[in-house]
Every structure is written in C-alpha cells, then in structure tokens.
Protein backbone atom coordinates (compact mmCIF):
# COMPACT_ATOMS: atom_id res chain seq x y z
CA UNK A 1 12.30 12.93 -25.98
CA UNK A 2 10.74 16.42 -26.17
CA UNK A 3 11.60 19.34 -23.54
CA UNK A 4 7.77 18.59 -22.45
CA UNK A 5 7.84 14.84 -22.08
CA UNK A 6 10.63 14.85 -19.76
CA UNK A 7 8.96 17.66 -17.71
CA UNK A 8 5.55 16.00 -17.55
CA UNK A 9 7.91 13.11 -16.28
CA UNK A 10 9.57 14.75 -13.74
CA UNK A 11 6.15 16.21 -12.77
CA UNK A 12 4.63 13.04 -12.44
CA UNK A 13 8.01 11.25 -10.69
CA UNK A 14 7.87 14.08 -8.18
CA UNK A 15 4.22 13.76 -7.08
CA UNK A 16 4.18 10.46 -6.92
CA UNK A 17 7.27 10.05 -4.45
CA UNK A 18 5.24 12.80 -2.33
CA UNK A 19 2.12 11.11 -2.13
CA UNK A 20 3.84 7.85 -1.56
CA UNK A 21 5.79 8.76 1.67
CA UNK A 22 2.51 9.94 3.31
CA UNK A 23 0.29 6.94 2.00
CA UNK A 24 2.87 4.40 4.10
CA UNK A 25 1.49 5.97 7.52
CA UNK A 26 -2.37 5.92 6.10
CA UNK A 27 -2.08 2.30 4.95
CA UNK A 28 -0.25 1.05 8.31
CA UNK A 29 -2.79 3.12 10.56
CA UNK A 30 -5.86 1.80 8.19
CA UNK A 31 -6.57 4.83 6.79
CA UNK A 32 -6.17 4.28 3.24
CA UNK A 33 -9.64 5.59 2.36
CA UNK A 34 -8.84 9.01 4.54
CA UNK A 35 -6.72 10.00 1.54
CA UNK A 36 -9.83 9.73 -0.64
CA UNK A 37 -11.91 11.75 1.51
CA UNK A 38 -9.55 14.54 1.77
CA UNK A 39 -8.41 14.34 -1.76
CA UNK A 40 -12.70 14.88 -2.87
CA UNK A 41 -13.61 17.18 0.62
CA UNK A 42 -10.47 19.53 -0.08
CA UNK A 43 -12.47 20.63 -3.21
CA UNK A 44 -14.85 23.06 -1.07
CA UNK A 45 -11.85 25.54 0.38
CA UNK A 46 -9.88 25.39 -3.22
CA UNK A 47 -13.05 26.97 -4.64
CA UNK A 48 -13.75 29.34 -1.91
CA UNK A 49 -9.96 30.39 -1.76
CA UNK A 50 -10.32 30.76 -5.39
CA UNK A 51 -13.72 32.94 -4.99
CA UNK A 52 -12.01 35.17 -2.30
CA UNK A 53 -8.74 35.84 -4.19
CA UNK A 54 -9.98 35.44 -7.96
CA UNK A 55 -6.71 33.66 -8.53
CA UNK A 56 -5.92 29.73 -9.06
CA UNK A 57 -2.18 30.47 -8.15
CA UNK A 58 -2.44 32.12 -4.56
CA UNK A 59 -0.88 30.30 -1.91
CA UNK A 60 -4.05 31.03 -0.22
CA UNK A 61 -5.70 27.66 -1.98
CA UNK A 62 -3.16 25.82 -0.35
CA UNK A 63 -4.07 26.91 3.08
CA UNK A 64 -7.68 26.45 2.80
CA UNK A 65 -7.50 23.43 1.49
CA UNK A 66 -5.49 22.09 4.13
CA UNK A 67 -7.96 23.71 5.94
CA UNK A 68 -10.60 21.57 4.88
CA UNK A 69 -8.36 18.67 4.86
CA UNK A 70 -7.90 19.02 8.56
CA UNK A 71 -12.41 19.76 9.48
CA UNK A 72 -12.71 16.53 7.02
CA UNK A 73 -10.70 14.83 9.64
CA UNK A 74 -11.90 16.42 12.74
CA UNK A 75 -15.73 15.82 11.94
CA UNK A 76 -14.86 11.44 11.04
CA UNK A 77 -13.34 11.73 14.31
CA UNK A 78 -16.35 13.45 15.90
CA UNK A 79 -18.79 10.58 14.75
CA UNK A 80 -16.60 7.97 15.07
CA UNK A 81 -16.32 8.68 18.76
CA UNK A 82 -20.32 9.76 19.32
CA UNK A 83 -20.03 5.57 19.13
CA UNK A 84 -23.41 5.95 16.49
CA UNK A 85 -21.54 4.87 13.52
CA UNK A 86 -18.66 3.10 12.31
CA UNK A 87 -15.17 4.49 10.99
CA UNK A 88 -15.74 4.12 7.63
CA UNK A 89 -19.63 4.84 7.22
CA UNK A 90 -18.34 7.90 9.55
CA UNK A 91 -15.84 8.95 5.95
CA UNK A 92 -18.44 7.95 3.29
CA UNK A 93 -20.96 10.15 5.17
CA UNK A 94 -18.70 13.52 5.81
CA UNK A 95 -16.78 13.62 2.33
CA UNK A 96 -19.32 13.49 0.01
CA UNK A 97 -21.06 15.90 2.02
CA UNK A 98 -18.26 18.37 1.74
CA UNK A 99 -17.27 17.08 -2.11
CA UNK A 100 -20.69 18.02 -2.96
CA UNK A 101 -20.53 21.22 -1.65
CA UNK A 102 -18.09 21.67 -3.69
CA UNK A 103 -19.03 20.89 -6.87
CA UNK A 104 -21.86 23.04 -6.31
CA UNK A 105 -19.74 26.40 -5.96
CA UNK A 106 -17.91 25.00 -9.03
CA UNK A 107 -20.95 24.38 -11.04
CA UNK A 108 -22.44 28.10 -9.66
CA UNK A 109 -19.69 30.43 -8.89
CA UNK A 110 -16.59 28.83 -11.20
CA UNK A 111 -18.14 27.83 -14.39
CA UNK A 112 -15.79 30.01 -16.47
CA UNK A 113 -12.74 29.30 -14.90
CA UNK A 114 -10.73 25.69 -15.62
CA UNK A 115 -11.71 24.94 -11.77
CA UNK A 116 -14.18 22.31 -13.30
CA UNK A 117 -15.25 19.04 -11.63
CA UNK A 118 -13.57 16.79 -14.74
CA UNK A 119 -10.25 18.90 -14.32
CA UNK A 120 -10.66 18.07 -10.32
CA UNK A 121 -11.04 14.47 -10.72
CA UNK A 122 -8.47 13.30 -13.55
CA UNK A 123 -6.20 16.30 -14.13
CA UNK A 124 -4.06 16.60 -17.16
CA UNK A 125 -0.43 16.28 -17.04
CA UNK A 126 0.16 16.93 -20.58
CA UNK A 127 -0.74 20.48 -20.06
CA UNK A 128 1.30 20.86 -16.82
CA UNK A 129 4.16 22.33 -18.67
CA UNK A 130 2.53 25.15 -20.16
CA UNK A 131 2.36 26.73 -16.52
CA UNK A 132 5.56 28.02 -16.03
CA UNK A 133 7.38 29.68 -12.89
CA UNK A 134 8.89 32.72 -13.51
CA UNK A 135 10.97 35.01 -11.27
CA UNK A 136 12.61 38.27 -12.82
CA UNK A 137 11.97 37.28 -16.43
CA UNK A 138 13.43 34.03 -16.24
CA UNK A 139 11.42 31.18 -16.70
CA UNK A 140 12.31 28.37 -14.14
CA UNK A 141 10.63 25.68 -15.43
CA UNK A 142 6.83 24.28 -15.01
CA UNK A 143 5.02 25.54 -11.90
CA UNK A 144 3.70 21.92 -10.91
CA UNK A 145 7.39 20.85 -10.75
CA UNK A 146 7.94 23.50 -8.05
CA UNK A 147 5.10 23.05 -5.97
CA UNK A 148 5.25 19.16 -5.79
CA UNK A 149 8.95 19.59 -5.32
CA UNK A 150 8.55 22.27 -2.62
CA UNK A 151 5.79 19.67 -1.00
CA UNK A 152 8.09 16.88 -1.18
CA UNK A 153 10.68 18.08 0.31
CA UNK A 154 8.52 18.96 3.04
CA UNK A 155 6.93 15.95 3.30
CA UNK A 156 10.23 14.53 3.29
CA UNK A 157 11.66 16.53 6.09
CA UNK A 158 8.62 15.61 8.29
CA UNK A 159 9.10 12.13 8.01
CA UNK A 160 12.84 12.66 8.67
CA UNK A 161 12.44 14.88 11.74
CA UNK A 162 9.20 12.88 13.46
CA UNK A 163 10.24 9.24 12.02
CA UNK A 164 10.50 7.62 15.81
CA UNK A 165 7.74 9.62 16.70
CA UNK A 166 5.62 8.19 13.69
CA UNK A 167 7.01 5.24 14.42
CA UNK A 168 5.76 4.74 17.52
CA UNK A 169 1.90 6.70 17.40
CA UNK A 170 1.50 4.22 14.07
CA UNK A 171 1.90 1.06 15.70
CA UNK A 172 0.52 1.72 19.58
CA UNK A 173 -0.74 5.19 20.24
CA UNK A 174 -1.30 4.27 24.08
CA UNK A 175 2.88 3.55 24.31
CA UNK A 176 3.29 6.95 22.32
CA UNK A 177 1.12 8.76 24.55
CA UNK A 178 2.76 7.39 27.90
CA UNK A 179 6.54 7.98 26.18
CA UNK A 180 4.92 11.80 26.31
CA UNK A 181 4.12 12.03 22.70
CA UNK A 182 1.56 13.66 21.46
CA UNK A 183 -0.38 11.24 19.03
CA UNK A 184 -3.28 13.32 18.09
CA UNK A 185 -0.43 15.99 17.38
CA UNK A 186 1.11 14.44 14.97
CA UNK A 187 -2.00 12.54 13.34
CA UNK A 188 -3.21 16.31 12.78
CA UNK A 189 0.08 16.98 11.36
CA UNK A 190 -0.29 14.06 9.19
CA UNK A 191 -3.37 15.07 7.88
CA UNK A 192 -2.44 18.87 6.89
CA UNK A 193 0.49 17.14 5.19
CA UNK A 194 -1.83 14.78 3.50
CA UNK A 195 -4.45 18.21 2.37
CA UNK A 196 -1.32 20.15 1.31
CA UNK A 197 0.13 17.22 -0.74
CA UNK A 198 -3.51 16.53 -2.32
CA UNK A 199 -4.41 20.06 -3.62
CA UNK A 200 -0.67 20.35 -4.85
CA UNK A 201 -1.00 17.81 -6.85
CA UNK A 202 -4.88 18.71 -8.38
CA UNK A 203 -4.12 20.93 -10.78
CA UNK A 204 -1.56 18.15 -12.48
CA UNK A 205 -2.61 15.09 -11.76
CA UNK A 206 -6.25 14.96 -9.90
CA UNK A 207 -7.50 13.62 -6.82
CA UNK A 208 -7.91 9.71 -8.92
CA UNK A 209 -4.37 10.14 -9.33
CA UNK A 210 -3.95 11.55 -6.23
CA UNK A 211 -5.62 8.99 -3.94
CA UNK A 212 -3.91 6.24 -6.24
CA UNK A 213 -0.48 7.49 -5.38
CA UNK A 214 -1.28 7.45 -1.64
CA UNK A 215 -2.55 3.99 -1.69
CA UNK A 216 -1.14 1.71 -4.02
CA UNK A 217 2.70 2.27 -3.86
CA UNK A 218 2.58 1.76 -0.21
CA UNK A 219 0.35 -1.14 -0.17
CA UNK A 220 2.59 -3.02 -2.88
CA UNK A 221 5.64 -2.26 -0.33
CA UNK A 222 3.95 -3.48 2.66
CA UNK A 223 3.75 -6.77 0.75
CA UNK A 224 7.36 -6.42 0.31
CA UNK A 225 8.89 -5.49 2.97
CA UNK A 226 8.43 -5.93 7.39
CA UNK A 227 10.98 -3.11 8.23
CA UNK A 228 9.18 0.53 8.22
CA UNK A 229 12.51 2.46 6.55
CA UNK A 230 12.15 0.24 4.03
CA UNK A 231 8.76 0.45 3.36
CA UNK A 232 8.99 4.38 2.94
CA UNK A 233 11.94 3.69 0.46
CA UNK A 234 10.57 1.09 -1.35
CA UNK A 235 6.89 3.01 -1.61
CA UNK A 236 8.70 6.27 -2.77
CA UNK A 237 10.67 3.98 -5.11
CA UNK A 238 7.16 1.83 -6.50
CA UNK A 239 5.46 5.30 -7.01
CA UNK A 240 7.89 6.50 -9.22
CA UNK A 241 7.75 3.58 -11.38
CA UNK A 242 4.28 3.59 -11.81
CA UNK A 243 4.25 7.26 -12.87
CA UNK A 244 7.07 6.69 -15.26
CA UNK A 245 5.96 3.61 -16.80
CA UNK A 246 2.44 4.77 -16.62
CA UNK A 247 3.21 7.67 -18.94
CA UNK A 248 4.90 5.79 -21.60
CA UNK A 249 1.62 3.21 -21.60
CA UNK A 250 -0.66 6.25 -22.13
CA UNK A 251 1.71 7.45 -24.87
CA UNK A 252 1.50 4.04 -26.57
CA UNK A 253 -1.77 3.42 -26.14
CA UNK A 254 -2.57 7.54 -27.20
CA UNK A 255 -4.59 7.37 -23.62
CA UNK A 256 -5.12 9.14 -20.18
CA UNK A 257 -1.69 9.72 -18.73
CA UNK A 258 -3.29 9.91 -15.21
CA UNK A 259 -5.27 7.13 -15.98
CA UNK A 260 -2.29 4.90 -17.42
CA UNK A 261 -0.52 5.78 -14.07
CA UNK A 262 -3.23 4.33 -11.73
CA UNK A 263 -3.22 1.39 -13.87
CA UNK A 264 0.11 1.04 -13.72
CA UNK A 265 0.33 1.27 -9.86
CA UNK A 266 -2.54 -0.93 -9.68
CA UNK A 267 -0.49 -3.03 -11.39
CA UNK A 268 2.21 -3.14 -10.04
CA UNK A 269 0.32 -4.05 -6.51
CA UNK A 270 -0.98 -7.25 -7.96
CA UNK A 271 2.03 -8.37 -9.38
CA UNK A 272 3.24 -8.32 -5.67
CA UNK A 273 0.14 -9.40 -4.39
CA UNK A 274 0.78 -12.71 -6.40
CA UNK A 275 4.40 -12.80 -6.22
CA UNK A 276 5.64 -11.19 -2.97
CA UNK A 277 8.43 -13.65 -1.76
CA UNK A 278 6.95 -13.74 1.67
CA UNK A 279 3.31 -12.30 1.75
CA UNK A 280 2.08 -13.20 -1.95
CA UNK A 281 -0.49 -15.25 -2.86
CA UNK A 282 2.22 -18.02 -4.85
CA UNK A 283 4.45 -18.24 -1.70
CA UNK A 284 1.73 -18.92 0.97
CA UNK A 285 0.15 -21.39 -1.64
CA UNK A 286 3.82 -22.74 -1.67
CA UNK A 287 3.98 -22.71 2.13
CA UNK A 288 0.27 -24.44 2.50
CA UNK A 289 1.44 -27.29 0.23
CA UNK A 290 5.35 -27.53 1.68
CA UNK A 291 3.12 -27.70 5.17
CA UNK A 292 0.85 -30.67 4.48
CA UNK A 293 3.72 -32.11 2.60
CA UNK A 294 5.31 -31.96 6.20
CA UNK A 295 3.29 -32.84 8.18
CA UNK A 296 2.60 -36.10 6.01
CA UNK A 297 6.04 -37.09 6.42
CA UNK A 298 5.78 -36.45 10.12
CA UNK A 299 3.01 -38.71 10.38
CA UNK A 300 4.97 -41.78 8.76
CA UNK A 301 7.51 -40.78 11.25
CA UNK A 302 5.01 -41.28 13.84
CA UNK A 303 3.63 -44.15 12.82
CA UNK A 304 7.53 -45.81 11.91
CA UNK A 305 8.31 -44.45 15.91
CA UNK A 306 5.42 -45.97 17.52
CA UNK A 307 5.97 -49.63 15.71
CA UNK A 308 9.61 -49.57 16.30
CA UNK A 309 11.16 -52.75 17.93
CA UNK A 310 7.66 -54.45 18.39
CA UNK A 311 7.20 -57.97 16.42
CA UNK A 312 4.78 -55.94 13.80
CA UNK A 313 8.31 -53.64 12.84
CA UNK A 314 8.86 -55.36 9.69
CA UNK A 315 5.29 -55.42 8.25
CA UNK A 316 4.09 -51.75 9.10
CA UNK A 317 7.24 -50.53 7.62
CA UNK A 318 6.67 -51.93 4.62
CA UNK A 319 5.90 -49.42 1.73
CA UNK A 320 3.39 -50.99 0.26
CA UNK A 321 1.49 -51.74 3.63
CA UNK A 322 1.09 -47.71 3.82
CA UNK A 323 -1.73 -46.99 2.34
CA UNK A 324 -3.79 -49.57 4.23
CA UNK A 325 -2.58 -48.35 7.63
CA UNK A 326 -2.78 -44.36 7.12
CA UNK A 327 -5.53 -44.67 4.70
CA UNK A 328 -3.79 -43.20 2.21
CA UNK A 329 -3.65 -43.48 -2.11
CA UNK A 330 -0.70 -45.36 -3.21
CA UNK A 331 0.44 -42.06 -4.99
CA UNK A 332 0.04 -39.75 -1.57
CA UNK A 333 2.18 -42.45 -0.08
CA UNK A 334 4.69 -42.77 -2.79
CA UNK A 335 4.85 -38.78 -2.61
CA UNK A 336 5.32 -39.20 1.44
CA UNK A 337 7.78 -41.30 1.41
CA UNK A 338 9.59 -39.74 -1.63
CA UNK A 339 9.65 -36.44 0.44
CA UNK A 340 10.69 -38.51 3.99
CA UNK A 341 13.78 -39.51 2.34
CA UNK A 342 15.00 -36.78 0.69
CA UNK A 343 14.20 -34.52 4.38
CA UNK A 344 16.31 -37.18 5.84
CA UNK A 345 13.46 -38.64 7.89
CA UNK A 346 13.49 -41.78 6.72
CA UNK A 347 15.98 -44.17 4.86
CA UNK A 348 14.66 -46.96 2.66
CA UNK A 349 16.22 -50.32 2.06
CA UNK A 350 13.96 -52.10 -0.79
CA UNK A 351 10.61 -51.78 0.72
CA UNK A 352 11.37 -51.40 4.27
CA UNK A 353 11.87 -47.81 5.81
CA UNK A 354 13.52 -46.90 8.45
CA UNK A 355 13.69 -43.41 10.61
CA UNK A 356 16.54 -41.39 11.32
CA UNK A 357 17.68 -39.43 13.99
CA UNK A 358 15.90 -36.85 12.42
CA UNK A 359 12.64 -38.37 12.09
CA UNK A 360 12.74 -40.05 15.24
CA UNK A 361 13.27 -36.22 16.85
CA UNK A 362 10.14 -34.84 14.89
CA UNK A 363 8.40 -37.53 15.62
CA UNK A 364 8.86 -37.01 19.73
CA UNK A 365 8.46 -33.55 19.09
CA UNK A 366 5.23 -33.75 17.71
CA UNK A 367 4.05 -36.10 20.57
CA UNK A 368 4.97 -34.03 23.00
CA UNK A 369 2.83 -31.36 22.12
C-alpha cells in the first residue's frame, strides 16, 4: 500500500469510531434522524464562518457550526413542545429550512471556493491527504487525521467522564432529573458534540457519510448486544470495519469511497439484522417455530394427563388415534410426538405413549395458568 492509502484509511477508521460513539446515544434516545438534520442544518454557519474569516481552516467553522448544530436542536424542541406537530415532522420542517439556507450562500457568496453543495454532501477522501498539518516546517501528516483525531478523543473523553450520567438521562430522564442531573444539560452537550463531530468530518467524508457513521454502526450493535459498554465498543468497533472494508470495495470496484463505506455499513446492519444470535430475523423465526413446536408437545401432554388412569388410557394414547382427537395431520403428529420424546415428555412403547415426570409437570403447569 501507498503512503496515501493507508492515510485515507486511517482518516476514514478515525471518523468513523467518532461518529459511532455519539450515534449509540442518538439511536437509544430515538434520535437517529437528529444526526441528519444537524449533519445538512450545520451547512448555514460553515458558510457564514467561512464568509466572515475568508478561510476554510479557521477554527472559527467549527464553532459556528456547532452553533447551528445546537439552534437546529433548540428550534425541534420548540415545536415539538408548542404540541402542533410531531417530533419528526418538527426535524423535516427546521433542517431543510436551515440546509437550504445554506446552499443558497454557497450557490451566491461561495461559488469559487471548494465549499460546494456536491463536496458537502459526499466528500472525497481520496483527496484528504493532500491537506497536510504543518507546524515549524514539519509536515505532521494529513489535516483530517488531526481534526477527527482531536474530535475523537474528545468525544471519547465525554463519554468516559459523563457515562453514568448518559446512562441514566438515556434510559429515564425523570430518574436523572430527581438523582439531580441535569438531562437537558447533557442532551445540549450531546448535541454540540454531535455539530462538532459532523463539520469535522465534512470536508473528508460528507454529511452521507457522516449521518451513515452515526446511524448504522450503532444500530447493527444494538442488535448485538443488551449491555450499553458494549454497545459503545462494539459500535466503535462495526464503524471501523465498514470504513476499512468500504474503502477496499470502492478501490475494487474503481467507485465512491464514501459511498462504498455507507454500503458497507449498511451492510453490515443487515447481515445482523438477519443473523443477530438473539434479535435477528433467523433466530426469532427459530424461536417462533421451537415455540409452536412446544407448545404442541405440551398439548399431547395435556391431553396424555387428562386421560391418565381412566378406562379410555389405552386408546387415546395410541399414536395413531392422534390425529383424530387433536385434529391434527398424521405428519404434525408424527413431528409432535417425535419432538415429545426426545424433550423427555413422553416415552413410547410401540404405539402407546406415556408421560414423564417431565411432561406430567408441564402439563400441570400449563393448567394452572
């Protein structure tokens, strides 16, 4: 590999841990969709940062963009409690609003600058390199890596510092409030974070990317995990995969690195959406058919229990008389008495079953309810 290619790597690996470790808290307090808004309405300070300073670079585009990140959040608040609209028509009304504003001072007052809505929206890693950090003639390495880095680590140390805190205003704000917490505090805190980590990563990456990062890694760990340390691990963990495998697809396929990374994470989520040991689509299918299987063979018990020692023992627990006294298909009731036996609910002599201690306690059980 290239000098470049690892950088653009290490670029992408970076940004994608920091947008991870933020996006668990928005997808666990259902605001997923947040992180679009902010990553589109941030656009409107950027430019007027840029328009005030005349310089892409100043930390000054950081500020206002966080800035904007935090009125985009303050103003879906403000409708959401006038009680007139919902949540989420609240966010699709206020960042397009601001987004557009946006790409108006881009289209008027930035045209000859590379502050240009398609730069905004997809970004280009491959030419992150070529903007170096430099400090006394040295040159330290790409600029994006230090930013995101810088970000990162901040992010990180947030989360680290405020992790009971977050803990506790994620899951019931009311509890976090009476503990003496402040919730709205912290959600504010949250959000800057979120504005800080989103115009970090435009220049690089783009708010697609951006709002990818935030979203999918932690949603493919909340199908993965229950505990909330490992969630931020495993999201942090699932971002960085995408981003790495995502740029090798785009250099195979000669596509959209930024692109191949959203795919990638995308993904990546359905693989667990399908396959998630616990939460996937596969192992609840599995548990829906283990259930009926169950209960089937609870029902035989049933029926076995409430015929035992009466002069009709020997005919109702005949195999073959199953199917005419449940009503079931000879198959169903060769599979239900297949499964009885091997659960140890039943034992079969020839055609005659009989429970066990087993099935005679399921069988009360299930009665007794």
């Amino acid at each position: 590999m290239t000098a470049p290619q690892v950088e653009v790597q290490l670029i992408a690996a970076v940004t994608a841990a920091a947008c991870a470790l933020l996006g668990v808290f928005l997808v666990l307090r259902r605001l997923a969709m947040l992180s679009d808004a902010i990553a589109h309405a941030i656009l409107p300070g950027i430019v007027v940062a840029f328009l005030l300073t005349g310089s892409l670079s100043s930390p000054w585009l950081i500020l206002a963009a966080a800035a904007t990140g935090v009125l985009t959040v303050v103003l879906v608040e403000l409708l959401f409690r006038s009680g007139l609209v919902r949540e989420d028509a609240a966010i699709g009304l206020v960042f397009p609003a601001l987004f557009s504003i946006g790409v108006l001072l881009v289209s008027r007052h930035a045209g000859n600058v590379h502050l240009d809505v398609d730069v905004v929206l997809l970004g280009e890693l491959a030419f992150a390199p070529f903007h170096r950090f430099t400090l006394a003639g040295r040159d330290l390495g790409p600029q994006g890596l230090w930013v995101m880095g810088v970000i990162l680590l901040l992010n990180l140390a947030f989360i680290t510092a405020f992790f009971k805190e977050l803990k506790v205003s994620t899951f019931d704000r009311a509890l976090a409030a009476s503990l003496g917490l402040s919730p709205v505090l912290l959600h504010y805190a949250l959000m800057s974070l979120v504005s800080i980590t989103a115009v970090g990563a435009f220049d690089a990456v783009g708010s697609i990317l951006v709002v990818a990062l935030m979203v999918a890694p932690p949603a493919t760990a909340y199908l993965l995990t229950e505990r909330l340390s490992a969630m931020v691990a495993a999201s942090a963990g699932i971002g960085v995969a995408a981003a790495l495998s995502g740029y090798w697809l785009a250099y195979f396929l000669d596509a959209s690195i930024a692109g191949s990374m959203a795919t990638t994470a995308g993904g990546l989520f359905l693989l667990a959406y399908l396959f998630a040991p616990e939460r996937g689509l596969v192992a609840a299918a599995g548990r829906r058919v283990r259930q009926r299987r169950e209960f089937a063979a609870t029902m035989l018990a049933i029926h076995l229990l409430q015929h035992e020692g009466t002069p009709e023992e020997a005919r109702e627990s005949a195999v073959d008389h199953l199917h005419e006294e449940l009503r079931w298909s000879r198959e169903h009731a060769a599979r239900v008495v297949r499964d009885a036996v091997r659960w140890r609910v039943v034992t079969r002599e020839a055609q005659r079953l009989r429970l066990t201690e087993e099935g005679r306690r399921r069988a009360r059980e299930s009665l007794a309810m």
